[in-house]
N, C-alpha and C. Protein backbone atom coordinates (compact mmCIF):
# COMPACT_ATOMS: atom_id res chain seq x y z
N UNK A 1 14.56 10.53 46.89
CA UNK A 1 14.80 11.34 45.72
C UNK A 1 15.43 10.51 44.61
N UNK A 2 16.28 9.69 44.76
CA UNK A 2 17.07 8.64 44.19
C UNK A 2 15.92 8.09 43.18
N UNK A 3 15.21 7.27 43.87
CA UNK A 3 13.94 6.23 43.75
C UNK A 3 13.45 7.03 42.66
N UNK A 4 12.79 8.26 43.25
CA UNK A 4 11.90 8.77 41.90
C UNK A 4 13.02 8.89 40.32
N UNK A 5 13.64 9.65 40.66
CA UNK A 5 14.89 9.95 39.46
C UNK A 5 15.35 8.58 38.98
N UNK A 6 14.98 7.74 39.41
CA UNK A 6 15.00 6.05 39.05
C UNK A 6 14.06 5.53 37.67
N UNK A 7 13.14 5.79 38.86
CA UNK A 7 11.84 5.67 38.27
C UNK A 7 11.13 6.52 36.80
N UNK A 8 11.59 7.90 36.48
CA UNK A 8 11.20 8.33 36.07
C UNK A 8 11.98 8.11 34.86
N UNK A 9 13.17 7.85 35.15
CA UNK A 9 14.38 7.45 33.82
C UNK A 9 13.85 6.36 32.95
N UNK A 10 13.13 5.08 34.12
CA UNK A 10 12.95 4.27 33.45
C UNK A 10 11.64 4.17 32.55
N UNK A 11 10.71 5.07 33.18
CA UNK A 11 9.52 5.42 32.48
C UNK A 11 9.78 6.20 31.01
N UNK A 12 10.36 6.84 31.16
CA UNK A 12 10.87 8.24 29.75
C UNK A 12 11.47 6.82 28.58
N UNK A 13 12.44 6.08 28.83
CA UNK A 13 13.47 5.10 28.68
C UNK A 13 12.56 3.64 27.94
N UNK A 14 11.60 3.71 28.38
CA UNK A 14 10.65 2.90 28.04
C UNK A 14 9.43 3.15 27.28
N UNK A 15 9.12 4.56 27.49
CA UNK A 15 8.43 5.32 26.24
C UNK A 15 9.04 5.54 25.05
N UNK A 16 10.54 5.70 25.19
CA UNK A 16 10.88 6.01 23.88
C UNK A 16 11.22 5.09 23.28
N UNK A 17 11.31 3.95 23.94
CA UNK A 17 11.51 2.66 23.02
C UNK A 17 10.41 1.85 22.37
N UNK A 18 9.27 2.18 22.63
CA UNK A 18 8.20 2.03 22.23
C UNK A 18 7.31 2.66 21.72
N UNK A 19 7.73 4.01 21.73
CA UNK A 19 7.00 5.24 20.37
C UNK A 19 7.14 4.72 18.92
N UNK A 20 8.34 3.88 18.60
CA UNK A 20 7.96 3.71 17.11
C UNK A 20 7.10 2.48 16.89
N UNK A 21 6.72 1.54 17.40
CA UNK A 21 5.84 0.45 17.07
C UNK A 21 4.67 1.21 17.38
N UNK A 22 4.49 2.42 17.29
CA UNK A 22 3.11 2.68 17.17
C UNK A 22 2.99 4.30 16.05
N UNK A 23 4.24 3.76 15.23
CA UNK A 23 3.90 5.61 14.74
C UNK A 23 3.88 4.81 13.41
N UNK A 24 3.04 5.90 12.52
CA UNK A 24 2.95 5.14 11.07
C UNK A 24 2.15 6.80 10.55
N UNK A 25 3.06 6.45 9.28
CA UNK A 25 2.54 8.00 8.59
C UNK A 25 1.57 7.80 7.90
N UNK A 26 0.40 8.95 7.30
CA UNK A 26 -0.34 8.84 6.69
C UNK A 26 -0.56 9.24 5.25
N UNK A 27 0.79 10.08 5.28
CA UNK A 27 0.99 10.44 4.11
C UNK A 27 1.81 9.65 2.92
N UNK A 28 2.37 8.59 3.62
CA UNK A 28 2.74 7.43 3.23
C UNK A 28 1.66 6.59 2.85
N UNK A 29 0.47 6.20 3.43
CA UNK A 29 -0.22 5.49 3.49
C UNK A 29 -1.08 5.91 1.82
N UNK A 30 -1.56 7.44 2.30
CA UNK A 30 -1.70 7.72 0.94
C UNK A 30 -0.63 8.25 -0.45
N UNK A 31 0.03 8.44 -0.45
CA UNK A 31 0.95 8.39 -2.03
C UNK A 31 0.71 6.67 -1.92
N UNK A 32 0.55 5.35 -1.22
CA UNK A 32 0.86 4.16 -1.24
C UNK A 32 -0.32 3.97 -2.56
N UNK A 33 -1.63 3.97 -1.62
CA UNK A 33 -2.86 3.86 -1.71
C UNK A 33 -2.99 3.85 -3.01
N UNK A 34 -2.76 5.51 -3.17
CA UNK A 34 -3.18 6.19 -4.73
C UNK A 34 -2.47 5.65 -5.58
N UNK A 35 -1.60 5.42 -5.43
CA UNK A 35 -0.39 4.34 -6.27
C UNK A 35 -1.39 3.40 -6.72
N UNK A 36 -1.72 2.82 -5.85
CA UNK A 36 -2.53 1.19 -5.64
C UNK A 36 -3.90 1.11 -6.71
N UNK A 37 -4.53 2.31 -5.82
CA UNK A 37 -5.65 2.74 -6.64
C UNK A 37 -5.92 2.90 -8.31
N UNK A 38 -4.45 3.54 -8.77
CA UNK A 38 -4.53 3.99 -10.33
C UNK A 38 -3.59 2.88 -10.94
N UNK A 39 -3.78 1.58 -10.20
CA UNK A 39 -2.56 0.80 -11.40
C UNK A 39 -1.85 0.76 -10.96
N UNK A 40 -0.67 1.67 -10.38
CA UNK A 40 0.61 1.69 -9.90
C UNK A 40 1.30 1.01 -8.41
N UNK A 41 1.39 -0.07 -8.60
CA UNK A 41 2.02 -0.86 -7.32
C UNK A 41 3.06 -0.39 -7.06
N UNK A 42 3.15 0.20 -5.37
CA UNK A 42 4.32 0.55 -4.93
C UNK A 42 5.57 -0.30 -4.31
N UNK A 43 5.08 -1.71 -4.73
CA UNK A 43 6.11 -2.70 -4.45
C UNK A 43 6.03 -2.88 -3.22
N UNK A 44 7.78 -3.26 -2.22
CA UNK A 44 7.88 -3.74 -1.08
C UNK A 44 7.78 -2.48 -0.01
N UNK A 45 8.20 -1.07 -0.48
CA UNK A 45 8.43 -0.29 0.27
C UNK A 45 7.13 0.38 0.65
N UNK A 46 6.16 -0.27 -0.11
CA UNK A 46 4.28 0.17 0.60
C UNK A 46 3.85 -0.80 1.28
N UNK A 47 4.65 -1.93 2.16
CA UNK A 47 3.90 -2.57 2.39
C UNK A 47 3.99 -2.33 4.08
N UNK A 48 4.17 -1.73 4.19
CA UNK A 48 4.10 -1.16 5.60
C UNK A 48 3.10 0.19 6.12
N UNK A 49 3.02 0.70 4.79
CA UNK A 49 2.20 2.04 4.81
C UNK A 49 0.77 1.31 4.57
N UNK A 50 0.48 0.15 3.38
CA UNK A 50 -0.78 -0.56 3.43
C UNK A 50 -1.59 -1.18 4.71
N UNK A 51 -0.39 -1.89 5.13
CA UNK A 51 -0.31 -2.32 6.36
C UNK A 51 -1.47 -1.55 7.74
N UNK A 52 -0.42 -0.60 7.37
CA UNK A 52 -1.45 0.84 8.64
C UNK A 52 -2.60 1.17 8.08
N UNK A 53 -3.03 1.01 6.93
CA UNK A 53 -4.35 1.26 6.57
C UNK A 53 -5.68 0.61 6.90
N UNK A 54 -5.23 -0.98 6.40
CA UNK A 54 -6.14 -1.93 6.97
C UNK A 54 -6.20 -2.76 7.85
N UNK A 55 -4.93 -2.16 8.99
CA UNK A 55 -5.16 -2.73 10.11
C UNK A 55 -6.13 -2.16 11.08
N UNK A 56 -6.91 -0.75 10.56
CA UNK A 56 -7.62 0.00 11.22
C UNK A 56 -8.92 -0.57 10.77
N UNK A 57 -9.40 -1.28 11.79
CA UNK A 57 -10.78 -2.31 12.22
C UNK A 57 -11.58 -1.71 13.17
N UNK A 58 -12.66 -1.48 12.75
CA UNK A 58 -13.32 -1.09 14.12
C UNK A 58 -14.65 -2.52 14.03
N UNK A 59 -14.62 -3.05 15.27
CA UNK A 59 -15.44 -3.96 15.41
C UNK A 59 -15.70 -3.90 17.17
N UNK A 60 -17.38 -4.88 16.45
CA UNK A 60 -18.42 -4.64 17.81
C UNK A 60 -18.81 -6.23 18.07
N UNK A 61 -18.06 -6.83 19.18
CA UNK A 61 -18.76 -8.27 19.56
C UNK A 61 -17.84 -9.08 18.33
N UNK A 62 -17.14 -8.91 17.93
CA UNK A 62 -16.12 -9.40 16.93
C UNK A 62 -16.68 -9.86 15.40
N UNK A 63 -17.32 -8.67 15.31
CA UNK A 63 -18.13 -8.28 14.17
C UNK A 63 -17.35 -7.19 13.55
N UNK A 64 -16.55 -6.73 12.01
CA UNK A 64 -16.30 -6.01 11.78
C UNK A 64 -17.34 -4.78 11.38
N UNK A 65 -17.06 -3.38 11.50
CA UNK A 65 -18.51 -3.15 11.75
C UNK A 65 -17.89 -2.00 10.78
N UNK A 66 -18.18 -2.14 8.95
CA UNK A 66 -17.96 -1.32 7.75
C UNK A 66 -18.02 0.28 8.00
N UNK A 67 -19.04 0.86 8.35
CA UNK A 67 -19.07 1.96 8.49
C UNK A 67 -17.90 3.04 9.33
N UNK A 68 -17.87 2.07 10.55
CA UNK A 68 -17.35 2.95 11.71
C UNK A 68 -15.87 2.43 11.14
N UNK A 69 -15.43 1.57 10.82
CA UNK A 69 -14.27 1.50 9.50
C UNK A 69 -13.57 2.39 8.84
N UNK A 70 -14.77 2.28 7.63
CA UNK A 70 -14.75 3.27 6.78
C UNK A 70 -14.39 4.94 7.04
N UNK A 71 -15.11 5.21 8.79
CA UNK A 71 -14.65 6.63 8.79
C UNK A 71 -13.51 7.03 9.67
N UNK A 72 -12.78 5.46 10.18
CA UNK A 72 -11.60 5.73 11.12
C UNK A 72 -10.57 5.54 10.06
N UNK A 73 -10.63 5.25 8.97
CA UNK A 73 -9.43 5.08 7.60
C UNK A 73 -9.42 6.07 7.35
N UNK A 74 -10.41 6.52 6.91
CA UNK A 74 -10.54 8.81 6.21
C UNK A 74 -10.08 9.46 7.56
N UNK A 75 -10.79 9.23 8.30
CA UNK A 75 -9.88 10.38 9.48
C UNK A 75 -8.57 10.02 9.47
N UNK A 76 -7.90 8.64 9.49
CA UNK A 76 -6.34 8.53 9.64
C UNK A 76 -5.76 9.10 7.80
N UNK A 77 -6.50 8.72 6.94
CA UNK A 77 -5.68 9.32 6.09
C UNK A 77 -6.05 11.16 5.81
N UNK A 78 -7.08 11.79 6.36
CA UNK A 78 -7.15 13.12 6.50
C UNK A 78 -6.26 13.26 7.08
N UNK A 79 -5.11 12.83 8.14
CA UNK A 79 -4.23 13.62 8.66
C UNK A 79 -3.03 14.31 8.05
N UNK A 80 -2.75 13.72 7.04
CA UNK A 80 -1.87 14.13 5.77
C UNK A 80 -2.50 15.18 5.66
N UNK A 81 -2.05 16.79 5.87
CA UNK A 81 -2.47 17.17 5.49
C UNK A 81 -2.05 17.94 4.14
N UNK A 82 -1.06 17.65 3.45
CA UNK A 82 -0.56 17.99 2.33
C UNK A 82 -1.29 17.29 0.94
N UNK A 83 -1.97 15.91 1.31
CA UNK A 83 -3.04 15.29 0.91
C UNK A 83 -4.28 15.82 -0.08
N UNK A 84 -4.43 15.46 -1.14
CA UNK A 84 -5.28 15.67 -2.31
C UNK A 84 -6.67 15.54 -1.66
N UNK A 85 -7.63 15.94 -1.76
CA UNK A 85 -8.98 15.77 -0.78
C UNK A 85 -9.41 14.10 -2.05
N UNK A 86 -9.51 15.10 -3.33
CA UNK A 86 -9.93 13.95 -4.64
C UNK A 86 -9.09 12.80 -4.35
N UNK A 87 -7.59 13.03 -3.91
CA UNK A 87 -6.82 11.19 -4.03
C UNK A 87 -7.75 10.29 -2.95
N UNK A 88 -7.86 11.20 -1.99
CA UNK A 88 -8.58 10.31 -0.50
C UNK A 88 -9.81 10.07 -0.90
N UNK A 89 -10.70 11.08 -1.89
CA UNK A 89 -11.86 10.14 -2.19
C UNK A 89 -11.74 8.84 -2.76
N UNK A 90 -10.63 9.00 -3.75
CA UNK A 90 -10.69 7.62 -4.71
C UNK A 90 -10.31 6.53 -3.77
N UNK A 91 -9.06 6.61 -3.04
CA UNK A 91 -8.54 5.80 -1.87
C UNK A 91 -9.94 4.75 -1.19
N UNK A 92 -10.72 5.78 -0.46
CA UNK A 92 -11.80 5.22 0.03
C UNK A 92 -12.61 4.39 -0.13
N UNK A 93 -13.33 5.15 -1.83
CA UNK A 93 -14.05 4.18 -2.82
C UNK A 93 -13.72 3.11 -3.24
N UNK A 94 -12.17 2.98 -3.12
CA UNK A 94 -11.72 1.80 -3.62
C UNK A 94 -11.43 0.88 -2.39
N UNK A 95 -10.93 0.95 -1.07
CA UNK A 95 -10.27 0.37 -0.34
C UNK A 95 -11.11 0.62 1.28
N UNK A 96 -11.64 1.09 0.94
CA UNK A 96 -12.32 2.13 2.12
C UNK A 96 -13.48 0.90 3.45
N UNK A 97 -13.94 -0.19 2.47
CA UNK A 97 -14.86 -1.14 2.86
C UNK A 97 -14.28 -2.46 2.49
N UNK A 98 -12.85 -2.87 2.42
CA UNK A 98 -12.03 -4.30 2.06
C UNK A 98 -11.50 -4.29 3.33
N UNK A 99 -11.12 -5.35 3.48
CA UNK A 99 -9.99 -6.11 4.27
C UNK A 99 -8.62 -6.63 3.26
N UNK A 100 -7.70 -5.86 4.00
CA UNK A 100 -6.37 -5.93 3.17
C UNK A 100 -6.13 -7.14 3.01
């Protein structure tokens, strides 16, 4: 009984120390974006929200592969859902097929 209640501490204990190297907002990503998009550089404090944008690669045989890209960036920035539908178009058009 010990063992498990061990075990399970250290599992929980080790998830939560590693939930934030994988959380990144999207609604950040876009106010960043749209910033970016219309002229307006959001300086140092977007560069973490940019960051999460174009680190989302989808590649085949280590081929970046544009399309399937293009629609894993819109689905991550659709999750905002407080999000302008028009800002995420422009976002796209502009950034949607680059490498950051």
């Amino acid at each position: 009984m010990k063992r498990i209640c061990k075990g399970l501490i250290v599992i929980f204990t080790v998830s939560w120390l590693t939930a934030p190297a994988y959380a990144s907002d999207p609604c950040a990503s876009v106010l960043c974006l749209y910033g970016k998009a219309v002229g307006q550089g959001g300086g140092s404090e977007c560069r973490s929200a940019e960051k999460d944008f174009f680190n989302i690669l989808k590649k085949k045989k280590g081929s970046i592969r544009w399309s399937k890209t293009f629609d894993a960036r819109k689905a991550f920035l659709n999750q905002c859902s407080t999000a302008d539908p028009a800002a995420i178009s422009k976002i796209m058009s502009k950034f949607g097929r680059v490498r950051g």
